[in-house]
PDB file of N, CA and C in Angstrom:
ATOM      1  N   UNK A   1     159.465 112.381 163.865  1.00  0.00           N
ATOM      2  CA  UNK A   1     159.536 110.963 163.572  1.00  0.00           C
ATOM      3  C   UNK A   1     158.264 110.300 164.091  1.00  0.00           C
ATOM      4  N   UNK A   2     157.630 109.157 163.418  1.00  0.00           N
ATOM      5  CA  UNK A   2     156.605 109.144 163.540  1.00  0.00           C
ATOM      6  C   UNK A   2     156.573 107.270 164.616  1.00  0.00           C
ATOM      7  N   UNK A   3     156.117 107.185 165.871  1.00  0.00           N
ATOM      8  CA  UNK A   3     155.532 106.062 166.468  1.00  0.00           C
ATOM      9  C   UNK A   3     154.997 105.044 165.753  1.00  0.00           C
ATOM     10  N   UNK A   4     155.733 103.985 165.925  1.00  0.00           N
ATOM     11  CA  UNK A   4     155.334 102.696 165.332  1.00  0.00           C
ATOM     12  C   UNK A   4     153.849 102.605 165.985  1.00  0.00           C
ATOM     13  N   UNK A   5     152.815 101.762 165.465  1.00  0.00           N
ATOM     14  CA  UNK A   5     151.594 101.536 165.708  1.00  0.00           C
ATOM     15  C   UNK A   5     151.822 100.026 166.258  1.00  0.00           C
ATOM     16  N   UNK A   6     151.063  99.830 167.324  1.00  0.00           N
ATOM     17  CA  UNK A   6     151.528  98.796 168.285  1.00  0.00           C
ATOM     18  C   UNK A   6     150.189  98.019 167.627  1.00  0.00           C
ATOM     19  N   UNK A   7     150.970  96.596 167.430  1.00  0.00           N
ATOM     20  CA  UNK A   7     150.268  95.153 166.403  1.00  0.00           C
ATOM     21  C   UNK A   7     149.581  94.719 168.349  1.00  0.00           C
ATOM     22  N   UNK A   8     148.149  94.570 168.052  1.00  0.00           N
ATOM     23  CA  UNK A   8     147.516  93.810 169.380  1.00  0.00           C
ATOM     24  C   UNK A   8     147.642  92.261 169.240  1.00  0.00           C
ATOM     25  N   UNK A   9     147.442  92.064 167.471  1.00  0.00           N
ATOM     26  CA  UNK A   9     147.792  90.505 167.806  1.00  0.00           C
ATOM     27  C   UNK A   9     149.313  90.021 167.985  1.00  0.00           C
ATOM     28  N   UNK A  10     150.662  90.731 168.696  1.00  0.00           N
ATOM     29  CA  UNK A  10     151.906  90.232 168.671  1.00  0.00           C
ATOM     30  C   UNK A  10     151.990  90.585 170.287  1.00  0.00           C
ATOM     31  N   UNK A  11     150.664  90.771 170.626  1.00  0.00           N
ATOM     32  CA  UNK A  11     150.856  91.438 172.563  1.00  0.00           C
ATOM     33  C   UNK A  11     150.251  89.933 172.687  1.00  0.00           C
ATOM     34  N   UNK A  12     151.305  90.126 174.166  1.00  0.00           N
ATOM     35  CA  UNK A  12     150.883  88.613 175.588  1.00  0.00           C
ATOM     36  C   UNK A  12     149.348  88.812 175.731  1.00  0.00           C
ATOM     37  N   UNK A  13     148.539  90.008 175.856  1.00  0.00           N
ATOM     38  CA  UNK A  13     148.012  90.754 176.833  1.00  0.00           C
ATOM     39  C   UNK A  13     146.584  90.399 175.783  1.00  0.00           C
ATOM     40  N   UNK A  14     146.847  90.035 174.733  1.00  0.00           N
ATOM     41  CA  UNK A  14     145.463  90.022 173.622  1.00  0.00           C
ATOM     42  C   UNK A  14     145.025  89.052 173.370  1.00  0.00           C
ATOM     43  N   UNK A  15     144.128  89.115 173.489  1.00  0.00           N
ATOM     44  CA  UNK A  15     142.803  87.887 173.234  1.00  0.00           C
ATOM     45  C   UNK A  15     141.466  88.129 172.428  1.00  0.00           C
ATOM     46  N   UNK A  16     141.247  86.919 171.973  1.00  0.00           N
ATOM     47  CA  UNK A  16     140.172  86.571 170.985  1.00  0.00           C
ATOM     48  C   UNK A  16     138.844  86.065 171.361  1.00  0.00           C
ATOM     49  N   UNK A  17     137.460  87.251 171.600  1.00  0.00           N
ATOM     50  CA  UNK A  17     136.405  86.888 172.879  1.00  0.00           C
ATOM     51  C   UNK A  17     136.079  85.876 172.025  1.00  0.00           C
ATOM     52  N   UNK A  18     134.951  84.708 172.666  1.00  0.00           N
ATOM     53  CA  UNK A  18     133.321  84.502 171.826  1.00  0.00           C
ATOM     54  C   UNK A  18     132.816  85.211 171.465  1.00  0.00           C
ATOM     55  N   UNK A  19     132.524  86.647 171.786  1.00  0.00           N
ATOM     56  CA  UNK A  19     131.717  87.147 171.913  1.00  0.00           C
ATOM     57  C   UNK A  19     131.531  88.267 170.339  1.00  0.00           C
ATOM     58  N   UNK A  20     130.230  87.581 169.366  1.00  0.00           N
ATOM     59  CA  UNK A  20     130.659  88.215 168.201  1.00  0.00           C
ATOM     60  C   UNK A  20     130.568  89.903 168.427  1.00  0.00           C
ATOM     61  N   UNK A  21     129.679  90.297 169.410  1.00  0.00           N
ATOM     62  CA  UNK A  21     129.717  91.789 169.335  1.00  0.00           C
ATOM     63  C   UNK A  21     131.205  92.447 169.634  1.00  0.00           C
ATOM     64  N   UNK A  22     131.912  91.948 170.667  1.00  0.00           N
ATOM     65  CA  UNK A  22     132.825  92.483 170.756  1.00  0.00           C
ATOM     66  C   UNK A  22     133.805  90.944 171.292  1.00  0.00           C
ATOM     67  N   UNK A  23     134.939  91.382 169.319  1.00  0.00           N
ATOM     68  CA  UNK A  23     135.266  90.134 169.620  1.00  0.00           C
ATOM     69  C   UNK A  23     136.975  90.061 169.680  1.00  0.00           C
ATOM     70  N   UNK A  24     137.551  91.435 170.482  1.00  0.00           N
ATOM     71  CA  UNK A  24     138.886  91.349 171.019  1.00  0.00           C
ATOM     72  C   UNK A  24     138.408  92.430 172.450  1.00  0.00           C
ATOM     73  N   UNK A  25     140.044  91.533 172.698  1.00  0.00           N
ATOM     74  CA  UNK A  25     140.326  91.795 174.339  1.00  0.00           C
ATOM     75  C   UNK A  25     141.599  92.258 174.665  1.00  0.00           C
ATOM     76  N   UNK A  26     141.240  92.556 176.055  1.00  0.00           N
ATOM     77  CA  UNK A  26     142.620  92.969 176.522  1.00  0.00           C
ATOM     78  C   UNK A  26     142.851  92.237 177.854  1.00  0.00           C
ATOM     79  N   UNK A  27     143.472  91.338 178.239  1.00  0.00           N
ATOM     80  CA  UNK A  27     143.481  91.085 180.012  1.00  0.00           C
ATOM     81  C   UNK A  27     144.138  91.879 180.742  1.00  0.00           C
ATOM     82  N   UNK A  28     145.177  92.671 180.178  1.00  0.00           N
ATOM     83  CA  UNK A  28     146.126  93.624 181.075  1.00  0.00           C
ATOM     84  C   UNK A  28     145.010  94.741 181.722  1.00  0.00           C
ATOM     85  N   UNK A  29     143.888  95.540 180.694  1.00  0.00           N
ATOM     86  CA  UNK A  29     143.258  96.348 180.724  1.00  0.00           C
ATOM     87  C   UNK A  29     142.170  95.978 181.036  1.00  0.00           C
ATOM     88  N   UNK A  30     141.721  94.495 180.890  1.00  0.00           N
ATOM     89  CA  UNK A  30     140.423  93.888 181.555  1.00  0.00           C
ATOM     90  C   UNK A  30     138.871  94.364 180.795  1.00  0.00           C
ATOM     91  N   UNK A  31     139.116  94.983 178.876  1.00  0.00           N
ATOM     92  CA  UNK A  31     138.136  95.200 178.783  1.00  0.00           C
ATOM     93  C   UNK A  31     137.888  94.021 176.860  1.00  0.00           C
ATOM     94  N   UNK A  32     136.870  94.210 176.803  1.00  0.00           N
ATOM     95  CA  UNK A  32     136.721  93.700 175.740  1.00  0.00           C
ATOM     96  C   UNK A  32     136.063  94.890 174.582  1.00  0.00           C
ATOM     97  N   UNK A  33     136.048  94.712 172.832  1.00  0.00           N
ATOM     98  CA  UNK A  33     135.965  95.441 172.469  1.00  0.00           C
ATOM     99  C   UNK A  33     135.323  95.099 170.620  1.00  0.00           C
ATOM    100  N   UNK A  34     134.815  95.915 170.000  1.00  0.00           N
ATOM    101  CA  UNK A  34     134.618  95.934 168.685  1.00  0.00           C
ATOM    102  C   UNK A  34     136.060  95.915 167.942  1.00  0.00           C
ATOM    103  N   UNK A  35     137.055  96.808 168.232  1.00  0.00           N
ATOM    104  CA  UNK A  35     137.997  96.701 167.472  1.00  0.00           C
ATOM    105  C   UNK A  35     139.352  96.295 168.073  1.00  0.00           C
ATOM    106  N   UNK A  36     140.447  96.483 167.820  1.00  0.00           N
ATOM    107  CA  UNK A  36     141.584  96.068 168.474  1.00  0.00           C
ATOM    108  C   UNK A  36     141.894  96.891 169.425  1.00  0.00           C
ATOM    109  N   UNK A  37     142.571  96.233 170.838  1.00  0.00           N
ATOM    110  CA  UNK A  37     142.556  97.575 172.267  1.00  0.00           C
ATOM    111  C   UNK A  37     143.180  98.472 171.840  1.00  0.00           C
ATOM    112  N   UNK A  38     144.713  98.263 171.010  1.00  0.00           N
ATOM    113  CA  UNK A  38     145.379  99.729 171.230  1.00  0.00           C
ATOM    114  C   UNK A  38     144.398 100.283 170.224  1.00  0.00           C
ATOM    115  N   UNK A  39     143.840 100.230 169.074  1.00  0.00           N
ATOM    116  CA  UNK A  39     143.214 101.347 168.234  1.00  0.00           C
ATOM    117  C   UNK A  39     141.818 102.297 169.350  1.00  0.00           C
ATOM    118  N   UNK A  40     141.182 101.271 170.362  1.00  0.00           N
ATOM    119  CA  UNK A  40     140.545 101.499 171.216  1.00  0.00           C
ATOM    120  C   UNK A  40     141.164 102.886 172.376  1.00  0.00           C
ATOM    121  N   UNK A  41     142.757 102.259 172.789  1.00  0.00           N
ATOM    122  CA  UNK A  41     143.120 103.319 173.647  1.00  0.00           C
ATOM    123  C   UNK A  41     143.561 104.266 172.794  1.00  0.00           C
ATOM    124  N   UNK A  42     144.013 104.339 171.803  1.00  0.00           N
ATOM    125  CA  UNK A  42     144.408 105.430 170.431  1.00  0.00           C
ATOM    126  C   UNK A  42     143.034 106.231 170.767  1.00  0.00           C
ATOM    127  N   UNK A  43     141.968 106.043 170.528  1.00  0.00           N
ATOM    128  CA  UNK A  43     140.820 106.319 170.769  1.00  0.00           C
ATOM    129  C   UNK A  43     140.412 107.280 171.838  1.00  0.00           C
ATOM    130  N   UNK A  44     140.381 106.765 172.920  1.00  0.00           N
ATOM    131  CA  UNK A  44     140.000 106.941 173.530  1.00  0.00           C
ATOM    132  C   UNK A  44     140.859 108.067 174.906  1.00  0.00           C
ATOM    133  N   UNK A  45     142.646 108.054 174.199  1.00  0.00           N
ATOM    134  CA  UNK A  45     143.911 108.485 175.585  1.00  0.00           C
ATOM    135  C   UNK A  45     144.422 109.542 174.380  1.00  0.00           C
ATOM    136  N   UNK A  46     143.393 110.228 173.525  1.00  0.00           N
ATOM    137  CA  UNK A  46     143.822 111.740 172.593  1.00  0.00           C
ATOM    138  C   UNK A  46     144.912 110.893 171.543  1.00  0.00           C
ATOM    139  N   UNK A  47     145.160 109.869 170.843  1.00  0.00           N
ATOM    140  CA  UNK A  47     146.118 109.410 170.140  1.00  0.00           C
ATOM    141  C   UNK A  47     146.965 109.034 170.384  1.00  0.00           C
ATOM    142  N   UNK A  48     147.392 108.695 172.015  1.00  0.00           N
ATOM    143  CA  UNK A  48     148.249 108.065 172.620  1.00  0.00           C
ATOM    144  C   UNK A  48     148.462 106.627 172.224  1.00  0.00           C
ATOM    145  N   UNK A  49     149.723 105.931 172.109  1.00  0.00           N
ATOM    146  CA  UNK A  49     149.804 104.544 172.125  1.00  0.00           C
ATOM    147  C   UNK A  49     149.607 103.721 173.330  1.00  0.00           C
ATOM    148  N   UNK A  50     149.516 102.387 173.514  1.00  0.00           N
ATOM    149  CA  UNK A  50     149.568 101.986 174.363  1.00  0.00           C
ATOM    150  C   UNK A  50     150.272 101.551 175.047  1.00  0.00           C
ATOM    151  N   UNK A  51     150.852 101.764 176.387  1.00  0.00           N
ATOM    152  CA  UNK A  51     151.796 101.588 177.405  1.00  0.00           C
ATOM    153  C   UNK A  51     152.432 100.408 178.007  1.00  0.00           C
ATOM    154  N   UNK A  52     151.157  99.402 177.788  1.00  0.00           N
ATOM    155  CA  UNK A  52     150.909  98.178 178.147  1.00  0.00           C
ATOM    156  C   UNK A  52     151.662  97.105 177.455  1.00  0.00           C
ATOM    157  N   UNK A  53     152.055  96.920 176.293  1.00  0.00           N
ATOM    158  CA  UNK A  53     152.154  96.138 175.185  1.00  0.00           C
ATOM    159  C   UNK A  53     153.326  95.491 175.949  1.00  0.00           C
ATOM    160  N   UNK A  54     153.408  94.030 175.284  1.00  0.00           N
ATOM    161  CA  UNK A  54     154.671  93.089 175.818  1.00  0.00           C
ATOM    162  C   UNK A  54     154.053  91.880 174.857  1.00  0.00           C
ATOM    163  N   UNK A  55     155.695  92.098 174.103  1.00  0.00           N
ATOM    164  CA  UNK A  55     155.964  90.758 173.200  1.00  0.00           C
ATOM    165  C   UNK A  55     155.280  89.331 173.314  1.00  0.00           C
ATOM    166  N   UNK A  56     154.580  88.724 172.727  1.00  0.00           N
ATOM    167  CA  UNK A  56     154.326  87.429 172.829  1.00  0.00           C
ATOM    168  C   UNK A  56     155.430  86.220 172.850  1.00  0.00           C
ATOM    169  N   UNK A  57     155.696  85.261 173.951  1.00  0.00           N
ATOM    170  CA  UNK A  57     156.510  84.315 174.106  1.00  0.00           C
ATOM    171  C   UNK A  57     156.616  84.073 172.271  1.00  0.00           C
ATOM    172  N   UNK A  58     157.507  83.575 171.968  1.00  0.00           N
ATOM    173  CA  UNK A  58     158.356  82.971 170.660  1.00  0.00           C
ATOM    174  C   UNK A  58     157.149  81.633 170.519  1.00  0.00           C
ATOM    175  N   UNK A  59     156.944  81.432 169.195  1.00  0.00           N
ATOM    176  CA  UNK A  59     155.869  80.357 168.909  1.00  0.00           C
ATOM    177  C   UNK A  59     156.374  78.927 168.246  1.00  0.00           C
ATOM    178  N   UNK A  60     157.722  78.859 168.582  1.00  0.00           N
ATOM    179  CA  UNK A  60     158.739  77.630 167.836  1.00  0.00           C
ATOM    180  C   UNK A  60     159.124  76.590 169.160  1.00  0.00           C
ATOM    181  N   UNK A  61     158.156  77.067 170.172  1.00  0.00           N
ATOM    182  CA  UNK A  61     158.142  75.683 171.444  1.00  0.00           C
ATOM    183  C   UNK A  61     158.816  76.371 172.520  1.00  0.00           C
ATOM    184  N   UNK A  62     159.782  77.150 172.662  1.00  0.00           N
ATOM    185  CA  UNK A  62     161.026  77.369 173.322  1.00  0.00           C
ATOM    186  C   UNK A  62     160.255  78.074 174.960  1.00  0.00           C
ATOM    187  N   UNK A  63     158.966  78.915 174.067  1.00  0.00           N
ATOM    188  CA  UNK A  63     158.777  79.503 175.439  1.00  0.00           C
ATOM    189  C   UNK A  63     159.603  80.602 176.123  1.00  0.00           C
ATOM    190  N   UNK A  64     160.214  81.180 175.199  1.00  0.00           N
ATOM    191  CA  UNK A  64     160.905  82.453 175.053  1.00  0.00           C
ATOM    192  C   UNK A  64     160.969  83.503 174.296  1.00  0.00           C
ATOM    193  N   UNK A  65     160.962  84.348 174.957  1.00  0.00           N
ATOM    194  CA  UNK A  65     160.568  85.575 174.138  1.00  0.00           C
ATOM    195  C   UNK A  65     162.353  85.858 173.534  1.00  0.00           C
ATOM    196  N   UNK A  66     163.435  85.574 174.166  1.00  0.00           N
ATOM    197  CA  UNK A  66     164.180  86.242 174.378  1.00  0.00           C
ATOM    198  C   UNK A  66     165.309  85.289 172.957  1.00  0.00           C
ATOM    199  N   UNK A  67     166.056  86.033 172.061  1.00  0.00           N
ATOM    200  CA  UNK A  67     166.939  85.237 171.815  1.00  0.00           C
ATOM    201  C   UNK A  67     167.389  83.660 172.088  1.00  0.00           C
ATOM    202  N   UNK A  68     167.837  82.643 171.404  1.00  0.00           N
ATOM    203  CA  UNK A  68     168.811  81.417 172.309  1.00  0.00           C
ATOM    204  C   UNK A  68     169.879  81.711 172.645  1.00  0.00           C
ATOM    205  N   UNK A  69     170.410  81.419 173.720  1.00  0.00           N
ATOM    206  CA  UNK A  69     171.592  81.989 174.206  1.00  0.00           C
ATOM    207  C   UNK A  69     172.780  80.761 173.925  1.00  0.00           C
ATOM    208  N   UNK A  70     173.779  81.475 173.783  1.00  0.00           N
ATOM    209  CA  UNK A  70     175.093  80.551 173.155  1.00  0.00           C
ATOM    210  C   UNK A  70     175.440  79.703 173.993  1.00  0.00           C
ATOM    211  N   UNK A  71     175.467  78.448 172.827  1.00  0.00           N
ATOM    212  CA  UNK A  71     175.950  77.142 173.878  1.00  0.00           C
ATOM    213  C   UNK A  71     177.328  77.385 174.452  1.00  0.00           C
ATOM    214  N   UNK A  72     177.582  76.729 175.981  1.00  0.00           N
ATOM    215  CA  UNK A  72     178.697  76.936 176.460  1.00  0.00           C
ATOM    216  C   UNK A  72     179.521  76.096 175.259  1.00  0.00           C
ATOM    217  N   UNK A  73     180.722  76.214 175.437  1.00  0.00           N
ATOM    218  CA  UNK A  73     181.829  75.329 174.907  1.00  0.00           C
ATOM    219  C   UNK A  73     181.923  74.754 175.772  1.00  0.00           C
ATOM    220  N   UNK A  74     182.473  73.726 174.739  1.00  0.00           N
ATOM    221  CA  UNK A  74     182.905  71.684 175.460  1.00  0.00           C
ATOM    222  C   UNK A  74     184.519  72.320 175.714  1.00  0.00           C
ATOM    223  N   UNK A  75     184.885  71.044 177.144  1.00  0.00           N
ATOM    224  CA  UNK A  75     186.288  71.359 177.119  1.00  0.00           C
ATOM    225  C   UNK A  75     186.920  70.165 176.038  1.00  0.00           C
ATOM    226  N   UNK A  76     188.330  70.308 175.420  1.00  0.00           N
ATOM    227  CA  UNK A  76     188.522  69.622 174.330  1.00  0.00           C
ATOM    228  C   UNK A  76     188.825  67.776 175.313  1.00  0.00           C
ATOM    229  N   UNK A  77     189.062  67.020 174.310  1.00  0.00           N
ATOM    230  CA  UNK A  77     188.923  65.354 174.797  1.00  0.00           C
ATOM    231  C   UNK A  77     189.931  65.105 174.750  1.00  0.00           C
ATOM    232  N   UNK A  78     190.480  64.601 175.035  1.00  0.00           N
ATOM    233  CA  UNK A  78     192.708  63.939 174.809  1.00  0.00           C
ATOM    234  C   UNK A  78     191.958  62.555 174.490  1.00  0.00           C
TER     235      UNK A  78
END
């Protein structure tokens, strides 16, 4: 079965340099690069994926990565 290929732009950890020569990053790994890090550590760790990866917070305000969690219930009104 074959390893999903880990998306760098859906990682916390990825960033977009100035820098046109090398113009992605990694802060977890602290390096910058010509192409995207994991294709870099693919590269560079014999075809290994990368270890590092973690979801980007949710982009709809919430500031959560995680599901919304169910509103409590109201007690009923007399």
């Amino acid at each position: 079965m074959a390893i999903p290929r880990i998306d760098c732009h859906r990682c916390a950890h990825y960033f977009v340099t100035w820098d046109p020569r090398f113009p992605h990053g990694c802060r977890r790994m602290g390096f910058k690069s010509r192409m995207v890090p994991a294709g870099e550590v693919r590269r560079t760790m014999s075809g290994h994926e990368c270890l590092l990866f973690q979801t980007k917070a949710r982009s709809d305000g919430s500031g959560s990565s995680l599901p919304p969690a169910a509103a409590p219930e109201c007690p009923p009104t007399r």
